[in-house]
Protein backbone atom coordinates (compact mmCIF):
# COMPACT_ATOMS: atom_id res chain seq x y z
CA UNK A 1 109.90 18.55 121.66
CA UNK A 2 106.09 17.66 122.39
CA UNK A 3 103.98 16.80 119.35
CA UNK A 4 102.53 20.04 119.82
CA UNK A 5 105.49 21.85 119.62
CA UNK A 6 106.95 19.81 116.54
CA UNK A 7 103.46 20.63 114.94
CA UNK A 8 103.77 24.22 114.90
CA UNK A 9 107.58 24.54 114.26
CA UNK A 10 106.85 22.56 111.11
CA UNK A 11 103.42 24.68 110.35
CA UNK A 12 105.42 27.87 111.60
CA UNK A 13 108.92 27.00 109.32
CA UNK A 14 107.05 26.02 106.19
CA UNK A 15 105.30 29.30 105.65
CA UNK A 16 108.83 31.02 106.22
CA UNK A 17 108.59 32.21 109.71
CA UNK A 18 112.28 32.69 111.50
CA UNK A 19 111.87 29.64 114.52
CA UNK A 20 114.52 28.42 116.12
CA UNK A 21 115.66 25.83 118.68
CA UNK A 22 117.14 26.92 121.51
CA UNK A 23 119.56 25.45 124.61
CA UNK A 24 117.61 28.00 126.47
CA UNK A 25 114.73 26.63 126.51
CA UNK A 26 114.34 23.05 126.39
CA UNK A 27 111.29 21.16 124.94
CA UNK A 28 110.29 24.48 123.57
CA UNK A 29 110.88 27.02 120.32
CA UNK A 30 111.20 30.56 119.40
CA UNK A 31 110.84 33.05 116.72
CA UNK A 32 113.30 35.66 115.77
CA UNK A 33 111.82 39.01 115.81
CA UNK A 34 115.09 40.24 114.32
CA UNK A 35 114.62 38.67 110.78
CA UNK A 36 111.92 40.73 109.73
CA UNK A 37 113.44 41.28 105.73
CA UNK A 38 110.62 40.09 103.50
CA UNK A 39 107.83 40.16 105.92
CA UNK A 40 107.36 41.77 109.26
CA UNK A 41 106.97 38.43 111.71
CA UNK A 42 107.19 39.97 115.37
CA UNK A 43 107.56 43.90 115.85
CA UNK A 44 108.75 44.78 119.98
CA UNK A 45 108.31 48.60 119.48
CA UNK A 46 105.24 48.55 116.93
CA UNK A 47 102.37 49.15 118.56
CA UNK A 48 100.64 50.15 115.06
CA UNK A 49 100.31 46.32 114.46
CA UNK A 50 98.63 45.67 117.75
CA UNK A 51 95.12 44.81 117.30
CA UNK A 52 95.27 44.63 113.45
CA UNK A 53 95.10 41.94 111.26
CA UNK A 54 95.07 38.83 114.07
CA UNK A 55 98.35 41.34 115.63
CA UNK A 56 98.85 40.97 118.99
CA UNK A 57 100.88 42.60 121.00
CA UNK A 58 103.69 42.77 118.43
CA UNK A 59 103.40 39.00 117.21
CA UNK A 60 101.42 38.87 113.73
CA UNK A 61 98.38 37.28 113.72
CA UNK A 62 99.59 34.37 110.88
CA UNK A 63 101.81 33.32 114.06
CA UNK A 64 98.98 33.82 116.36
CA UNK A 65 96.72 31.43 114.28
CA UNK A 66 99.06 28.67 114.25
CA UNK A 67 100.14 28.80 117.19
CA UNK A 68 96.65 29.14 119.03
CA UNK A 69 96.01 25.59 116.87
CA UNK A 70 98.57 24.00 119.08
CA UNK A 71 97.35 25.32 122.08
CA UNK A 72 100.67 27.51 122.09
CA UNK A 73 101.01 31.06 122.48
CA UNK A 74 104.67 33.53 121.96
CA UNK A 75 105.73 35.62 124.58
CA UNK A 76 108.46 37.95 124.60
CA UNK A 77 111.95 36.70 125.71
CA UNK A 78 113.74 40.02 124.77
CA UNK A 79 112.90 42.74 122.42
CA UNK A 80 114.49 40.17 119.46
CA UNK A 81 113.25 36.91 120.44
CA UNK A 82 109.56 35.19 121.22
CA UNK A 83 109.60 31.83 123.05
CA UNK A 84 106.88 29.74 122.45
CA UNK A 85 105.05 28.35 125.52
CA UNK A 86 101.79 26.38 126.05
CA UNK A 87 98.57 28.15 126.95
């Protein structure tokens, strides 16, 4: 993984947000949006966090900030799983 990568993983993992490696996509991350039990991380179908809070569409904004550091952003693989790509 780039630095970049690596750097948000790490920033992304230690504040308890589900990322993953994946075989599908090498070099890169993503972010369950299925393990949602003691905080809400990514939300497919919510359009009630959209706009709020840093929330966009259906990624929360604590994501968003890190990620944006990186020059990163998380786009939708499948309504249960964000890959992370550069911006």
């Amino acid at each position: 993984m780039k630095r970049n990568y690596r750097n948000a993983y790490d920033a992304l993992e230690k504040i308890g947000c589900p990322v993953f490696e994946s075989v599908d996509c090498p070099g890169r991350f993503m972010i369950s949006a299925e393990e949602n039990y003691d905080e809400v991380w990514a939300d497919y179908y919510d359009c009630m966090h959209w706009d709020h809070d840093g929330w966009l569409f259906g990624v929360s904004g604590k994501i968003n900030k890190i990620l944006d550091k990186y020059g990163l952003f998380a786009e939708w693989q499948n309504p249960g799983c964000l890959t992370v790509c550069e911006a």
